[in-house]
N, C-alpha and C. Protein backbone atom coordinates (compact mmCIF):
# COMPACT_ATOMS: atom_id res chain seq x y z
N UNK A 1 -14.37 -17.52 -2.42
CA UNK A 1 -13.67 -16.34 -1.96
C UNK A 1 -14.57 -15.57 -1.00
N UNK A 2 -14.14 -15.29 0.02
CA UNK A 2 -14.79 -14.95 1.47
C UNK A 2 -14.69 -13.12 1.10
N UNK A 3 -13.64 -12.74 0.63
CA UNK A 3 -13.48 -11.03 0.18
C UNK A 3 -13.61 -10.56 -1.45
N UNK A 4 -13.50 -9.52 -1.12
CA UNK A 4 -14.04 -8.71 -2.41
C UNK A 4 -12.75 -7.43 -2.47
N UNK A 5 -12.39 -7.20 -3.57
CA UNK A 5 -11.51 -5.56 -3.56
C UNK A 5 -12.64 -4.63 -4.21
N UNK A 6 -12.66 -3.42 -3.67
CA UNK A 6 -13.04 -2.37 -4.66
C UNK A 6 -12.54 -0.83 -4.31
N UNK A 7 -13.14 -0.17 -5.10
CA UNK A 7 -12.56 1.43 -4.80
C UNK A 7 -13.83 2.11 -3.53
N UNK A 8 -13.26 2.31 -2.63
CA UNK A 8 -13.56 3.34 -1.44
C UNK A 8 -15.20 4.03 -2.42
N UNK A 9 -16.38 3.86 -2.02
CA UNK A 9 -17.05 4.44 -2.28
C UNK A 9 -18.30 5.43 -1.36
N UNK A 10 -18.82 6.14 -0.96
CA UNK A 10 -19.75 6.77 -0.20
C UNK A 10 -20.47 5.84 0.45
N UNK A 11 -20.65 4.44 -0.13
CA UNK A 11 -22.38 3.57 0.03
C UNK A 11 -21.39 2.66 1.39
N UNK A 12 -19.60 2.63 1.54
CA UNK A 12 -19.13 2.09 2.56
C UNK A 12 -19.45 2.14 4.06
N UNK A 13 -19.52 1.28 4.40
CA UNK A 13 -19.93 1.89 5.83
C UNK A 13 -18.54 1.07 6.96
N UNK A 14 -18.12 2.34 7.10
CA UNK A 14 -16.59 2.46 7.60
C UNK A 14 -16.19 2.63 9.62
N UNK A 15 -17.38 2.71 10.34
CA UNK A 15 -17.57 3.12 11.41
C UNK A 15 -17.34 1.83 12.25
N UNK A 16 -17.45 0.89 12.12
CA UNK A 16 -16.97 -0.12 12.71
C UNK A 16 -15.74 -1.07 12.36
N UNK A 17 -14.75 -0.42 11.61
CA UNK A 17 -13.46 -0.67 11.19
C UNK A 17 -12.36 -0.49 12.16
N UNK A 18 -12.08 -1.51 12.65
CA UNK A 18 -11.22 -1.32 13.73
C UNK A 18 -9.93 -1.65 13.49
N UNK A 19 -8.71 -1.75 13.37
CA UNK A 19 -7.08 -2.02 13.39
C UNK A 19 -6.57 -2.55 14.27
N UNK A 20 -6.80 -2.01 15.26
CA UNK A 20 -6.18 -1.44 16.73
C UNK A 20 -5.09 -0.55 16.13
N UNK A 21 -4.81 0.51 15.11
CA UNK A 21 -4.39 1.49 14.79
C UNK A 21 -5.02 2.78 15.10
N UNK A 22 -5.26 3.58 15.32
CA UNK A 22 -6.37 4.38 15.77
C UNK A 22 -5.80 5.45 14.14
N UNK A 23 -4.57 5.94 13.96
CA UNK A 23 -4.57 6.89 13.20
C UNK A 23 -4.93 6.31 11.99
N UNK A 24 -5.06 4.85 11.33
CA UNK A 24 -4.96 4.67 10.41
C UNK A 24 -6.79 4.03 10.26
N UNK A 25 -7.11 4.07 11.49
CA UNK A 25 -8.86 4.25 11.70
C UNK A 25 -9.25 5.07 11.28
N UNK A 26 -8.83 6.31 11.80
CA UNK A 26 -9.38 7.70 11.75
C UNK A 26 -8.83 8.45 10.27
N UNK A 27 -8.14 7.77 9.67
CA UNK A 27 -7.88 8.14 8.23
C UNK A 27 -8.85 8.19 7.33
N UNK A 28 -9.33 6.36 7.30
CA UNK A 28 -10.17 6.31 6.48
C UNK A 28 -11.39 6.40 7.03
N UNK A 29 -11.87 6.58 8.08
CA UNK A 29 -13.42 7.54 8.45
C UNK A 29 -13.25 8.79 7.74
N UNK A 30 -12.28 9.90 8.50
CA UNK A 30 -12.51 11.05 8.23
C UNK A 30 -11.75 11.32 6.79
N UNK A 31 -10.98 11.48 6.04
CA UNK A 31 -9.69 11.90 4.99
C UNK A 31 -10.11 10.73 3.81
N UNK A 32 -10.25 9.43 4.11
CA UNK A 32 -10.23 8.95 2.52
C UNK A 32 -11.01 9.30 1.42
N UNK A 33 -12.13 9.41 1.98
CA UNK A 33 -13.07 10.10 0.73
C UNK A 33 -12.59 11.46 0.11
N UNK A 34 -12.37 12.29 0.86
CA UNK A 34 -11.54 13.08 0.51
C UNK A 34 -10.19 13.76 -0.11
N UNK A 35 -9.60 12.69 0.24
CA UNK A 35 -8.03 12.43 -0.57
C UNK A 35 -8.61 12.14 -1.96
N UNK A 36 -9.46 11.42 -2.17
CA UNK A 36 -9.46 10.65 -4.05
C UNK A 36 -8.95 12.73 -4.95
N UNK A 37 -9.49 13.44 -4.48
CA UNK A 37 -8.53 15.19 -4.33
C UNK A 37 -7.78 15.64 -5.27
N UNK A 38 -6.99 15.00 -3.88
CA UNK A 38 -5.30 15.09 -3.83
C UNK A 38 -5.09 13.93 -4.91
N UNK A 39 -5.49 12.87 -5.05
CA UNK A 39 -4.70 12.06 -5.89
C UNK A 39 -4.57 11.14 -5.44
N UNK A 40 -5.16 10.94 -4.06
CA UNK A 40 -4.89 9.27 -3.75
C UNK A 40 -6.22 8.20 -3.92
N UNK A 41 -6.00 7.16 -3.83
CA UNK A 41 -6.98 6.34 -4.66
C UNK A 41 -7.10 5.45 -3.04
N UNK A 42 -8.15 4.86 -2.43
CA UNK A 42 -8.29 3.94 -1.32
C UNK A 42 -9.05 2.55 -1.90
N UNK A 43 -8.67 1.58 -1.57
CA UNK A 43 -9.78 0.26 -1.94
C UNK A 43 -9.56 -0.23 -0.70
N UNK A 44 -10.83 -0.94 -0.27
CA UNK A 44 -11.34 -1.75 0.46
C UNK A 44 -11.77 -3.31 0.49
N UNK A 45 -10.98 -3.89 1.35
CA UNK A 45 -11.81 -5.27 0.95
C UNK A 45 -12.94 -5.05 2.24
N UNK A 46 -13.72 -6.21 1.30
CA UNK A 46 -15.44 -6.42 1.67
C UNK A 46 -15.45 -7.81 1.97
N UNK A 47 -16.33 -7.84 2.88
CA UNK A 47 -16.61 -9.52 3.13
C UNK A 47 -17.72 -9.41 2.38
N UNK A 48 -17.20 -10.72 1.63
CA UNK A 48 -18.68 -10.75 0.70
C UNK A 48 -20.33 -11.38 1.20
N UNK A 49 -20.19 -11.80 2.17
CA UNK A 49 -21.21 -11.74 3.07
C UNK A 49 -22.12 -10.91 3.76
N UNK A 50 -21.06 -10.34 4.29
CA UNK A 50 -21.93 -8.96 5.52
C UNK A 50 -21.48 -8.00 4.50
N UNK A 51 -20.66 -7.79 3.79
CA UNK A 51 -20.31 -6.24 3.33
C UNK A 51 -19.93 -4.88 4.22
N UNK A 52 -18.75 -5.92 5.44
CA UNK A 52 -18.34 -5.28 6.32
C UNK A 52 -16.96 -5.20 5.69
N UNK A 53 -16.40 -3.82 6.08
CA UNK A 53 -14.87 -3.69 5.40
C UNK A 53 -13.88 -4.41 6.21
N UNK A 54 -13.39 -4.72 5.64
CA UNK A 54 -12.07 -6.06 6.58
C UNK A 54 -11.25 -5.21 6.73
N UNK A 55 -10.78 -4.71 5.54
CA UNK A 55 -9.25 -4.08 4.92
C UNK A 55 -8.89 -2.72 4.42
N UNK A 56 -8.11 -1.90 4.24
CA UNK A 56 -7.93 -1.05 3.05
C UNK A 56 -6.76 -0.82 2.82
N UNK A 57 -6.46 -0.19 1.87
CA UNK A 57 -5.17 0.48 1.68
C UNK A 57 -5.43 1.41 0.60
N UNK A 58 -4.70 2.72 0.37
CA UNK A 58 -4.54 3.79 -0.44
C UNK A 58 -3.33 4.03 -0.80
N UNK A 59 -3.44 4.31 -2.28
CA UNK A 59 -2.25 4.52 -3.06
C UNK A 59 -2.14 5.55 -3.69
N UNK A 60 -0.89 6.35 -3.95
CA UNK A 60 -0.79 7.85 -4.42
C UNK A 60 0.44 8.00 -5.62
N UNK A 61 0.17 9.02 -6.22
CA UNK A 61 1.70 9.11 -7.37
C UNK A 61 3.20 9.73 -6.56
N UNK A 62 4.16 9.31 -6.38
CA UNK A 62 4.67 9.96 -5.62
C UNK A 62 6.48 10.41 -6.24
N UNK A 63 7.36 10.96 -5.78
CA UNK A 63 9.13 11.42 -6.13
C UNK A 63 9.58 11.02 -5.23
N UNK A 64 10.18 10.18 -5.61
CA UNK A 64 11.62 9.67 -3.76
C UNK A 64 12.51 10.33 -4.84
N UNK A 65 13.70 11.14 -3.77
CA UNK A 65 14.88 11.89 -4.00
C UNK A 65 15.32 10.35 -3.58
N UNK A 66 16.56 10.16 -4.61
CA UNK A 66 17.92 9.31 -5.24
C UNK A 66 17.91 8.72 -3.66
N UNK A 67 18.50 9.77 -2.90
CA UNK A 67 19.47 9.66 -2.04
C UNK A 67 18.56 8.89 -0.70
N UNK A 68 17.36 8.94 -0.91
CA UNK A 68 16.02 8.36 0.01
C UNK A 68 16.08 6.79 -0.35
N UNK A 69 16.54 6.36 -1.37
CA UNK A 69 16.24 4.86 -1.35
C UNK A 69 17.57 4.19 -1.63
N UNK A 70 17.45 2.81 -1.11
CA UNK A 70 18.71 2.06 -0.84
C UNK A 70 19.45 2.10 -1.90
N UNK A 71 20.62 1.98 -1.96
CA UNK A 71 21.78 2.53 -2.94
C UNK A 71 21.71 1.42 -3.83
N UNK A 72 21.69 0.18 -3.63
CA UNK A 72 21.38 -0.70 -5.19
C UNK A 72 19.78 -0.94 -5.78
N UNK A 73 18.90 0.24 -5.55
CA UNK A 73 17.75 0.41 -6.14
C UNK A 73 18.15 1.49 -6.96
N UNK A 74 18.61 2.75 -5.70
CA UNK A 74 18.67 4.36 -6.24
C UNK A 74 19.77 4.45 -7.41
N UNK A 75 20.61 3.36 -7.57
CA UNK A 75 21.82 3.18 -8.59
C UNK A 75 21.19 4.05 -9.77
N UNK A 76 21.87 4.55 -10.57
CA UNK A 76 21.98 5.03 -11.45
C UNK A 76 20.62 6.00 -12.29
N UNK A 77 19.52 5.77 -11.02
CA UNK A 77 18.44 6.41 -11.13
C UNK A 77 18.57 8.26 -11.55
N UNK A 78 17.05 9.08 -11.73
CA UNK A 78 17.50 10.28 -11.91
C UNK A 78 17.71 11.05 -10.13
N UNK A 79 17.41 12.00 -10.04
CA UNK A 79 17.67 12.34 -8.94
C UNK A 79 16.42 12.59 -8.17
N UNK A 80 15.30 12.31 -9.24
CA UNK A 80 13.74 12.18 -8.17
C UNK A 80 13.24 11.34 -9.05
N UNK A 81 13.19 10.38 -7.98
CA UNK A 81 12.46 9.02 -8.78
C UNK A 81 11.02 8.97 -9.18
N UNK A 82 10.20 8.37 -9.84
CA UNK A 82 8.86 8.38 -10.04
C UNK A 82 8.79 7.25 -9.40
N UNK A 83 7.60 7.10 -8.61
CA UNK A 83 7.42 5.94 -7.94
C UNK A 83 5.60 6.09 -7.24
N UNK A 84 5.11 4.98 -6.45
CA UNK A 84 3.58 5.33 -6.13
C UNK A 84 3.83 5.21 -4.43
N UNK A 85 3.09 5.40 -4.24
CA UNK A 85 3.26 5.46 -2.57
C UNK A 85 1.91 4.29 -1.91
N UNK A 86 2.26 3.60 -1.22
CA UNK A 86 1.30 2.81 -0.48
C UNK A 86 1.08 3.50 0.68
N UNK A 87 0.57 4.52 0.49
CA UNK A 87 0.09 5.37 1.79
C UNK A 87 -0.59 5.00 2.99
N UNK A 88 -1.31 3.68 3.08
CA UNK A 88 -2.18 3.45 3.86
C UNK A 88 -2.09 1.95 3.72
N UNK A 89 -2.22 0.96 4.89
CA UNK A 89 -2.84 -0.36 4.30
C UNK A 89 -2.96 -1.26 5.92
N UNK A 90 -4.15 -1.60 5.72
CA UNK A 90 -4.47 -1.80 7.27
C UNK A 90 -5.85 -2.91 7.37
N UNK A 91 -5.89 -3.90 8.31
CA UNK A 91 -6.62 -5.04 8.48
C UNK A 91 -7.19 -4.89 9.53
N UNK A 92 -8.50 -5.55 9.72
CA UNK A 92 -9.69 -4.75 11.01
C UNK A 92 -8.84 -6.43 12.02
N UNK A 93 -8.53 -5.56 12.61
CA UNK A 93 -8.22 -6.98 14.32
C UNK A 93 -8.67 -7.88 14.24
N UNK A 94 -10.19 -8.57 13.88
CA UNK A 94 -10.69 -9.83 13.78
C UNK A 94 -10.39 -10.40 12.86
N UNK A 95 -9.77 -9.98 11.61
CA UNK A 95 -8.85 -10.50 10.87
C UNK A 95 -7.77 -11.14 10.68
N UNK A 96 -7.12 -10.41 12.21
CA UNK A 96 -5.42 -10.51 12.00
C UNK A 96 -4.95 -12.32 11.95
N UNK A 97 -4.27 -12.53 11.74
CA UNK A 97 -3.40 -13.87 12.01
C UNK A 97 -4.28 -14.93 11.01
N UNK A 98 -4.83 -14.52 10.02
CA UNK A 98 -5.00 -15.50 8.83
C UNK A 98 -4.69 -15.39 7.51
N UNK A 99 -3.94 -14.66 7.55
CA UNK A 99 -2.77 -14.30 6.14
C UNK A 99 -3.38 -13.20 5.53
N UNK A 100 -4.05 -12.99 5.72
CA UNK A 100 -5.01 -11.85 4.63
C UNK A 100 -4.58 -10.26 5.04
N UNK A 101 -3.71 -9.80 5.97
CA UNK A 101 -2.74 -9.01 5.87
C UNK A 101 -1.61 -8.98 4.54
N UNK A 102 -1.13 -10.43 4.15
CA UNK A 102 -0.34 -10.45 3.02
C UNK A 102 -1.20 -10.31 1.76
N UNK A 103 -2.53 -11.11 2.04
CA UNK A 103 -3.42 -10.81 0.71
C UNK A 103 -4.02 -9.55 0.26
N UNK A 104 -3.86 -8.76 1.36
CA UNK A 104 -4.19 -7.57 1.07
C UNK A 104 -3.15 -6.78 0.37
N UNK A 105 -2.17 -7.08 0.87
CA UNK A 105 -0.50 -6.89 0.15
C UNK A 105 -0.42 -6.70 -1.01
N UNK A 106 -0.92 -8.01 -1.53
CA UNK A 106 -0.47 -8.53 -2.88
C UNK A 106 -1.84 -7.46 -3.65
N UNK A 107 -2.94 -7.55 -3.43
CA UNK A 107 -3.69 -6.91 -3.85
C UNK A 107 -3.28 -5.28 -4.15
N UNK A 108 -2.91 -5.14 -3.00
CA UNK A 108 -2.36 -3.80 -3.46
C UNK A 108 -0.96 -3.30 -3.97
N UNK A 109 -0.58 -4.74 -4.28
CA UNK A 109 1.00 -4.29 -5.41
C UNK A 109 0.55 -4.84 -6.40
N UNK A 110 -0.32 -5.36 -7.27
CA UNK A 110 -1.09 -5.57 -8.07
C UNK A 110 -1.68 -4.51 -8.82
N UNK A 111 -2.75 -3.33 -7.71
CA UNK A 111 -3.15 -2.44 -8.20
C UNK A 111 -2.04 -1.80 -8.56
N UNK A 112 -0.84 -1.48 -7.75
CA UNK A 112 0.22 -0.29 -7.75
C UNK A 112 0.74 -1.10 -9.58
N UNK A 113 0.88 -1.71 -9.12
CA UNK A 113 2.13 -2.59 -10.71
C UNK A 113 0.89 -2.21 -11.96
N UNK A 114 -0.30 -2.14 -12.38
CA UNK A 114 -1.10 -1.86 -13.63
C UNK A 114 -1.23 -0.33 -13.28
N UNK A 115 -1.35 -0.09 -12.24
CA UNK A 115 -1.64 1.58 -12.40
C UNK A 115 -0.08 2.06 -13.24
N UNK A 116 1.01 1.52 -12.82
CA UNK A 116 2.23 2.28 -13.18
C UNK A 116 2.68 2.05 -14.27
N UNK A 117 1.83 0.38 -15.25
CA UNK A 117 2.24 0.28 -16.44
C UNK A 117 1.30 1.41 -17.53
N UNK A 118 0.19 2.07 -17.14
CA UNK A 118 -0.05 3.26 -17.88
C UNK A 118 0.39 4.30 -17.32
N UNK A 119 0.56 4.48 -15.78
CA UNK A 119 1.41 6.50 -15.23
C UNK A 119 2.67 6.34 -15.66
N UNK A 120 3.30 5.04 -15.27
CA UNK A 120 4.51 5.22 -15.15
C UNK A 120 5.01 5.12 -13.89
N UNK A 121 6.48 4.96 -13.48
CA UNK A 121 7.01 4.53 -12.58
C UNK A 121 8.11 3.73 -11.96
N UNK A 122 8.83 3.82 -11.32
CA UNK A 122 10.32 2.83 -11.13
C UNK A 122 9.91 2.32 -9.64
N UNK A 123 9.34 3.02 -8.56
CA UNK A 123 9.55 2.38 -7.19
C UNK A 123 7.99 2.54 -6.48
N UNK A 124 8.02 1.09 -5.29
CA UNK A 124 7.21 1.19 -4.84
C UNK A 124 7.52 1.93 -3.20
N UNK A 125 6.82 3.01 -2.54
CA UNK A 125 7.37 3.25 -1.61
C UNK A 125 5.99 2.98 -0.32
N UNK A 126 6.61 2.71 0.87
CA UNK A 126 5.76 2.63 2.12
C UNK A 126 6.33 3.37 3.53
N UNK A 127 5.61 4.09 3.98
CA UNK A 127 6.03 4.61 5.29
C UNK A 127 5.35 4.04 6.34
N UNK A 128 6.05 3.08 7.11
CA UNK A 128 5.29 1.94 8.10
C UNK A 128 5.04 2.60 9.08
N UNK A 129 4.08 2.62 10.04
CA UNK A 129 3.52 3.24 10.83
C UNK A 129 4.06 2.80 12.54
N UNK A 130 4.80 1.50 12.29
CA UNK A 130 5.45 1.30 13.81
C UNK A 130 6.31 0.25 13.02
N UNK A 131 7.08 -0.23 14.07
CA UNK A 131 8.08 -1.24 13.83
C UNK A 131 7.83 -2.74 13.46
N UNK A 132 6.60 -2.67 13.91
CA UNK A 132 5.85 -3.96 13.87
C UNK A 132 5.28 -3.68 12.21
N UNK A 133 4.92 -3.04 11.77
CA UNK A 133 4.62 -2.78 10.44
C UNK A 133 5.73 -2.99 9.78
N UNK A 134 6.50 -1.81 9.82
CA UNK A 134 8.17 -2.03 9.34
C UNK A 134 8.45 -3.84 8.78
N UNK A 135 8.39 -4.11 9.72
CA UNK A 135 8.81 -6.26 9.71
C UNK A 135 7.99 -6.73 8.64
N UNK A 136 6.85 -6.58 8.68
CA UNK A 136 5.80 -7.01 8.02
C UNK A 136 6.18 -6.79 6.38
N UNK A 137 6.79 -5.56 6.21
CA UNK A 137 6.86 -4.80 4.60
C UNK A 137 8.46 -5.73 4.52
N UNK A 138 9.67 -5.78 5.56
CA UNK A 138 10.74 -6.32 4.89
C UNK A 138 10.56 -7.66 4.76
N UNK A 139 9.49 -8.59 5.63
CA UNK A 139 9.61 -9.77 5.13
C UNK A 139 8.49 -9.84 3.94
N UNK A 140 8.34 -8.89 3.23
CA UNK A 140 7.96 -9.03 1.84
C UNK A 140 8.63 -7.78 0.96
N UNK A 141 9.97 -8.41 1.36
CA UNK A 141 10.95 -7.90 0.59
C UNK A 141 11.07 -6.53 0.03
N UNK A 142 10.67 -5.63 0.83
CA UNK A 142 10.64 -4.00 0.83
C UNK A 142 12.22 -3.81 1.62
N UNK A 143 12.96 -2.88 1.16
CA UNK A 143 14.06 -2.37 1.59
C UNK A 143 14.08 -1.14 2.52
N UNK A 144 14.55 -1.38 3.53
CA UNK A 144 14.68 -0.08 4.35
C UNK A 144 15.60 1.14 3.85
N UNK A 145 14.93 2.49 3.63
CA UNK A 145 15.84 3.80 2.97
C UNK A 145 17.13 3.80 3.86
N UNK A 146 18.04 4.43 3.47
CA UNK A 146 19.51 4.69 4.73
C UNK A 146 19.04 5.61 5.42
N UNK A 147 17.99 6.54 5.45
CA UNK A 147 17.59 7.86 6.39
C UNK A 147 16.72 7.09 7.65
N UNK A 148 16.07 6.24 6.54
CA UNK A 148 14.85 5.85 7.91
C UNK A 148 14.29 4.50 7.77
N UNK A 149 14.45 3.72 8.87
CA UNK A 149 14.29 2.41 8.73
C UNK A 149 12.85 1.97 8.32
N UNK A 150 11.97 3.25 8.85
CA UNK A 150 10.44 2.71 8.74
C UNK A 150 9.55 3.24 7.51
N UNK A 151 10.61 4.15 6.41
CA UNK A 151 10.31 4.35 4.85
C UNK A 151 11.26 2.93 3.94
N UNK A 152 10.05 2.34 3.62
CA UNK A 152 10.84 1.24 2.70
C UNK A 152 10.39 1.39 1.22
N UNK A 153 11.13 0.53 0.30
CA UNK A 153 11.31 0.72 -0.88
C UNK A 153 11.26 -0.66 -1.93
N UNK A 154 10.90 -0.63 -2.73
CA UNK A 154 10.68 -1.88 -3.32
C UNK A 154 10.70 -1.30 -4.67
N UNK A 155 11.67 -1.89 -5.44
CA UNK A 155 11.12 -1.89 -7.16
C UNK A 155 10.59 -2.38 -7.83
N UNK A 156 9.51 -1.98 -8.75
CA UNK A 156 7.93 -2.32 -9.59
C UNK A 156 8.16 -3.62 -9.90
N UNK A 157 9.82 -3.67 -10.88
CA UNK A 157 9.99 -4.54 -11.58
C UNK A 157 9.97 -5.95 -10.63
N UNK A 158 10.77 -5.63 -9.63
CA UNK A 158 10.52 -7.08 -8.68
C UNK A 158 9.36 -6.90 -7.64
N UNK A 159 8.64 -6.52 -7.46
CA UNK A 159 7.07 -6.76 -7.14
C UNK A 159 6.47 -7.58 -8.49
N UNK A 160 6.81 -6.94 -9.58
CA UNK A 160 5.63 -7.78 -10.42
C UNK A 160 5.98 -9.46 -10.79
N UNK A 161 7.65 -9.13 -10.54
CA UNK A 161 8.47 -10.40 -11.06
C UNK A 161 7.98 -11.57 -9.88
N UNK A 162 7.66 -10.75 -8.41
CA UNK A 162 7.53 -12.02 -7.34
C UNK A 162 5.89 -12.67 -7.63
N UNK A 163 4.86 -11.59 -7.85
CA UNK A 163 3.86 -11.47 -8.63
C UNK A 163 3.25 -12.80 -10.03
N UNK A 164 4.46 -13.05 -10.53
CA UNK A 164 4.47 -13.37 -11.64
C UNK A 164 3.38 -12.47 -12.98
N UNK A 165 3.83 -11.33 -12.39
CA UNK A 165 2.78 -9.95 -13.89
C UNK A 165 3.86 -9.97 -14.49
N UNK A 166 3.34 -9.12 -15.53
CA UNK A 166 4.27 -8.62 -16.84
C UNK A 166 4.91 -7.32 -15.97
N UNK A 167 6.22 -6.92 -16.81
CA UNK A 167 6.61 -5.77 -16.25
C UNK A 167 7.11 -5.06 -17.58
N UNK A 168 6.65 -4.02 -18.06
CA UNK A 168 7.38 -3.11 -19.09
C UNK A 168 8.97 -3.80 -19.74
């Protein structure tokens, strides 16, 4: 195994993390350490070699209102869902085009699916950052909300089921 996951720590050295995203650069330079706060949690993959960050993504506790997620998820739900938010999730450019965009994926519906079997939780939510992101989340089976094509939605239970985890 060429990577490593762990939790966002001080000893990271984050300055040569590139995307070609700039806002989602400048997130985790300036705001991730900071968010752990607010409540959001960041992990990083590491090349286990150089101990250069490849990857990250950050995850948060979050409420989608009913009416925010696709109507055969939001079915019969309450009227503010409990759900986690994949706030962040992003691969350094020299990375791109060797799957490890999806492995980072899975890694982080992994974390989201055990964090929610002790918080709790019904949905996974993502706000894609361009359209090209957008694609990326529905061909791993995230649902686009009826308000906005580029907030998608996924339920725990079938993340963990594609997963093969346990689910409550």
């Amino acid at each position: 195994m060429r990577h490593r996951l762990e939790p966002l720590t001080a000893d990271h050295d984050l300055d040569a993390f590139d995307s070609g995203k700039p806002p989602l650069d400048e997130w985790l330079r300036r705001h991730a350490r900071n968010a752990a706060g607010q409540g959001t949690r960041t992990y990083v993959l590491i090349h286990t070699q150089t101990n250069a960050v490849g990857g990250y993504f950050a995850i948060a506790p979050h409420l989608l209102a009913r009416e925010e997620a696709p109507r055969r998820i939001g079915r019969g739900a309450p009227a503010r869902i409990p759900a986690i938010l994949l706030a962040k999730l992003a691969l350094d450019q020299a990375l791109h085009g060797r799957g490890l965009g999806s492995e980072l994926l899975v890694h982080a519906l992994t974390t989201i699916i055990n964090a929610a079997r002790t918080a709790g939780g019904r949905l996974i939510v993502v706000d894609a950052i361009d359209d090209h992101a957008a694609a990326f989340y529905r061909a791993h089976d995230f649902q686009p909300a009826p308000s906005d094509p580029q907030r998608l939605v996924m339920k725990l239970s079938t993340a963990a089921r594609a997963l093969g985890l346990p689910w409550p």
